[in-house]
N, C-alpha and C. Protein backbone atom coordinates (compact mmCIF):
# COMPACT_ATOMS: atom_id res chain seq x y z
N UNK A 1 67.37 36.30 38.79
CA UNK A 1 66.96 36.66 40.13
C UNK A 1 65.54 37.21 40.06
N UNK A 2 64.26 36.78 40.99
CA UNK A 2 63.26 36.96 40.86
C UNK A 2 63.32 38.93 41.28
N UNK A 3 62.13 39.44 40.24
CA UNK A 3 62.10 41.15 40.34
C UNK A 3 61.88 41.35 41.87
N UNK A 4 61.02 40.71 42.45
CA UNK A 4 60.85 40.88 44.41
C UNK A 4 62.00 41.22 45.31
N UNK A 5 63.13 40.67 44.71
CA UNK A 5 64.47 40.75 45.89
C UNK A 5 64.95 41.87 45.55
N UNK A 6 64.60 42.84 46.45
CA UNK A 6 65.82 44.18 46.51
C UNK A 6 66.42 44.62 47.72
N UNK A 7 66.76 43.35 48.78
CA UNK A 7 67.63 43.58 50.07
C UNK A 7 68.82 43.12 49.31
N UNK A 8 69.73 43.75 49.74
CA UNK A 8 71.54 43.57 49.27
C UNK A 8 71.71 42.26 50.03
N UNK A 9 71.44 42.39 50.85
CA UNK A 9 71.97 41.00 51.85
C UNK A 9 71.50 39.59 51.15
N UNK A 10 69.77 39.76 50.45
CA UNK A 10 69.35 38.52 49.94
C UNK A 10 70.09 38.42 49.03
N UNK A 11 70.35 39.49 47.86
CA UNK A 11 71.00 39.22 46.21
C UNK A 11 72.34 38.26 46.57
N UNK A 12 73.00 39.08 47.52
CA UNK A 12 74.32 38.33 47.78
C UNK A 12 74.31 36.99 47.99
N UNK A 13 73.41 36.78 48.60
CA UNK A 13 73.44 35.30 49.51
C UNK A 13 72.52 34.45 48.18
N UNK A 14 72.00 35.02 47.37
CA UNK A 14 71.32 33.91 46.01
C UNK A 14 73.11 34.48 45.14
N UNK A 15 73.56 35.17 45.27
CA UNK A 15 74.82 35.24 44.06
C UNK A 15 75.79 33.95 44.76
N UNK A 16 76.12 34.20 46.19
CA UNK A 16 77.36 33.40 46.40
C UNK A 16 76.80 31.90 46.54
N UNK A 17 75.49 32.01 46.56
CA UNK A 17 75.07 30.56 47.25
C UNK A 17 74.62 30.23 48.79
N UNK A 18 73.98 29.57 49.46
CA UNK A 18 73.67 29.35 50.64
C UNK A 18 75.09 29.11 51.12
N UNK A 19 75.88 28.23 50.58
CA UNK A 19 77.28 28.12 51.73
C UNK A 19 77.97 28.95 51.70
N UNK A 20 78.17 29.65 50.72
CA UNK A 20 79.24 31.40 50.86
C UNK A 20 78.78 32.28 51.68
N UNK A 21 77.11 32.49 52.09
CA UNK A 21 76.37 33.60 52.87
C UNK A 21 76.41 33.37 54.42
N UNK A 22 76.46 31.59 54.12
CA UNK A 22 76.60 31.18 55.68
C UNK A 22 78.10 31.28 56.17
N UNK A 23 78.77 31.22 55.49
CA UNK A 23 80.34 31.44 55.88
C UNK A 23 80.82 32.99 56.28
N UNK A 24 80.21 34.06 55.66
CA UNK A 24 80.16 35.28 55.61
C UNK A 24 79.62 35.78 56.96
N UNK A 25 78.09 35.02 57.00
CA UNK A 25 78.10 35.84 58.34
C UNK A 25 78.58 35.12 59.51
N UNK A 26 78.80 33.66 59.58
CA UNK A 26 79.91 33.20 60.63
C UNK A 26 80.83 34.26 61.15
N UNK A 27 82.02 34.46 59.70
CA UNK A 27 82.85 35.39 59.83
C UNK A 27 82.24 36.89 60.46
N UNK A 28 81.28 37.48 60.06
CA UNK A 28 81.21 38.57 60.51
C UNK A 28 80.50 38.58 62.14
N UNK A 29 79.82 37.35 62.59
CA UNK A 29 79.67 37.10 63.78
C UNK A 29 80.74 37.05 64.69
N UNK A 30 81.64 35.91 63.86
CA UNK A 30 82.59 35.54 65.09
C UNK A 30 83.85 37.22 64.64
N UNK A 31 83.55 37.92 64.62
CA UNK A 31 84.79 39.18 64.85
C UNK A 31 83.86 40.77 65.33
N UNK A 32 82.54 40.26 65.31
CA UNK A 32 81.48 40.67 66.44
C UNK A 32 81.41 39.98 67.78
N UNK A 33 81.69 39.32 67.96
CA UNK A 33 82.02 39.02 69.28
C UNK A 33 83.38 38.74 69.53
N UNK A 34 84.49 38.48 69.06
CA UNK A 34 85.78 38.47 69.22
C UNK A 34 85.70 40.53 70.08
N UNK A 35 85.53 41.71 69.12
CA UNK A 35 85.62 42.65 69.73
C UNK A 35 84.74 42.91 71.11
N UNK A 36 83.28 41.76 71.50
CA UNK A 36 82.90 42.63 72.45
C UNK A 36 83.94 41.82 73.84
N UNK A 37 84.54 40.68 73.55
CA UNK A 37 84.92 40.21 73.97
C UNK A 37 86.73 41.09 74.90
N UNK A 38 87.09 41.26 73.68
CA UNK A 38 88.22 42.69 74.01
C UNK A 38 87.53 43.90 74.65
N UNK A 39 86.08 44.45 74.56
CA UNK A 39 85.78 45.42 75.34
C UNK A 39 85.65 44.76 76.70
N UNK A 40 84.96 43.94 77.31
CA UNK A 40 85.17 43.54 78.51
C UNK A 40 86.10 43.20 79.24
N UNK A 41 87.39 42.53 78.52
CA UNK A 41 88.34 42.27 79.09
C UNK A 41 89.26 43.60 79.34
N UNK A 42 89.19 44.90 78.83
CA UNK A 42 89.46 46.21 78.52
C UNK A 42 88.69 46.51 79.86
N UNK A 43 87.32 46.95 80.05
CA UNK A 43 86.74 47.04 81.33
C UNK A 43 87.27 46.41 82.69
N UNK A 44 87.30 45.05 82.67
CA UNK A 44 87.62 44.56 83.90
C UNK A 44 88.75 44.82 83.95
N UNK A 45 90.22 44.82 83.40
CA UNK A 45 91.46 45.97 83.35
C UNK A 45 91.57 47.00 83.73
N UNK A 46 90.77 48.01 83.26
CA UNK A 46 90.11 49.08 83.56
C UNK A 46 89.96 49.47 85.12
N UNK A 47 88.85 48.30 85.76
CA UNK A 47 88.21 48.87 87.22
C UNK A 47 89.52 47.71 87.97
N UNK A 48 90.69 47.06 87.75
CA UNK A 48 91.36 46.72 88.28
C UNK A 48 92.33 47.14 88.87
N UNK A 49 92.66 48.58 87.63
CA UNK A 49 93.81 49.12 87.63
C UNK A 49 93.13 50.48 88.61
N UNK A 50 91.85 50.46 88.51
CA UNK A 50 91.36 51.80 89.39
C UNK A 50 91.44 51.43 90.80
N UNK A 51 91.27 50.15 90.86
CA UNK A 51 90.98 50.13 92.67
C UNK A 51 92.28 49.50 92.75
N UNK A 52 93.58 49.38 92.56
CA UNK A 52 94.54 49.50 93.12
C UNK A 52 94.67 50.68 93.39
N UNK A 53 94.94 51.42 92.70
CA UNK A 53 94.89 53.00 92.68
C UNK A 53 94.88 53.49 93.71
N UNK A 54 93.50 53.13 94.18
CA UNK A 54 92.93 53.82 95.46
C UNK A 54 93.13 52.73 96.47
N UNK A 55 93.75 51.76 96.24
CA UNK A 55 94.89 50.63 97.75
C UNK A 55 93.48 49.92 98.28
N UNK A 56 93.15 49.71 97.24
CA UNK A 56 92.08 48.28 97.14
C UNK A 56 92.02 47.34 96.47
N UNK A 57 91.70 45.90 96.67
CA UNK A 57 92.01 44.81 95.44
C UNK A 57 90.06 44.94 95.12
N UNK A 58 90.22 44.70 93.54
CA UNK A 58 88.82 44.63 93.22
C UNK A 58 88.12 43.29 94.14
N UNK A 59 86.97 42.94 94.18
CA UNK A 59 86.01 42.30 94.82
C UNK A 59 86.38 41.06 94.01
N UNK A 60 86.68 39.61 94.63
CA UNK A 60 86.65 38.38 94.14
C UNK A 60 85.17 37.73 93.83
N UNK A 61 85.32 36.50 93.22
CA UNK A 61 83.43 36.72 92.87
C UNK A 61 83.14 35.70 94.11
N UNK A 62 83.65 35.94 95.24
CA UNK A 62 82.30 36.00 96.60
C UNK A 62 82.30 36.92 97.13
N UNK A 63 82.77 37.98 96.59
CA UNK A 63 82.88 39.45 97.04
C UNK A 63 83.64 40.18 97.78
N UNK A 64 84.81 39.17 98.38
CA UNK A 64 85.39 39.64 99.93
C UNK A 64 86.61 40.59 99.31
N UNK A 65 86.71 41.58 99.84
CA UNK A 65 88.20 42.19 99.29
C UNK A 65 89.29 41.52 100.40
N UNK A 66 90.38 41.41 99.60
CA UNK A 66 91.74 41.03 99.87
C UNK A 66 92.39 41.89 100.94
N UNK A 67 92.52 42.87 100.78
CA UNK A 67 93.38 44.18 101.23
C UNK A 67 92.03 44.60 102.56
């Protein structure tokens, strides 16, 4: 390994190879967005369960409430 490389991320990715580093961060992408994906769906749950609450249906996306 040339003396220049001292990011952890490069060593790894010259140890496993270009296709092990690219698989790695796939994986760590796709379960970075798998969770922001559960936070939003958590949110819109969230302000759904609030405006029943208060005997309102949330806003449809042309905006009109139901109730």
């Amino acid at each position: 390994m040339p003396k220049h490389v001292d990011s952890g991320a490069h060593a790894f990715a010259l140890r496993v190879g270009h296709g092990g580093a690219q698989a790695v961060l796939f994986g760590v992408a796709h379960a970075a967005l798998a969770a922001l994906l559960r936070d939003v769906r958590s949110v819109r749950t969230s302000l759904a369960q609030r405006a029943d609450r208060v005997g309102r249906v949330a806003p449809g996306p042309l905006g009109e409430c139901a109730r």
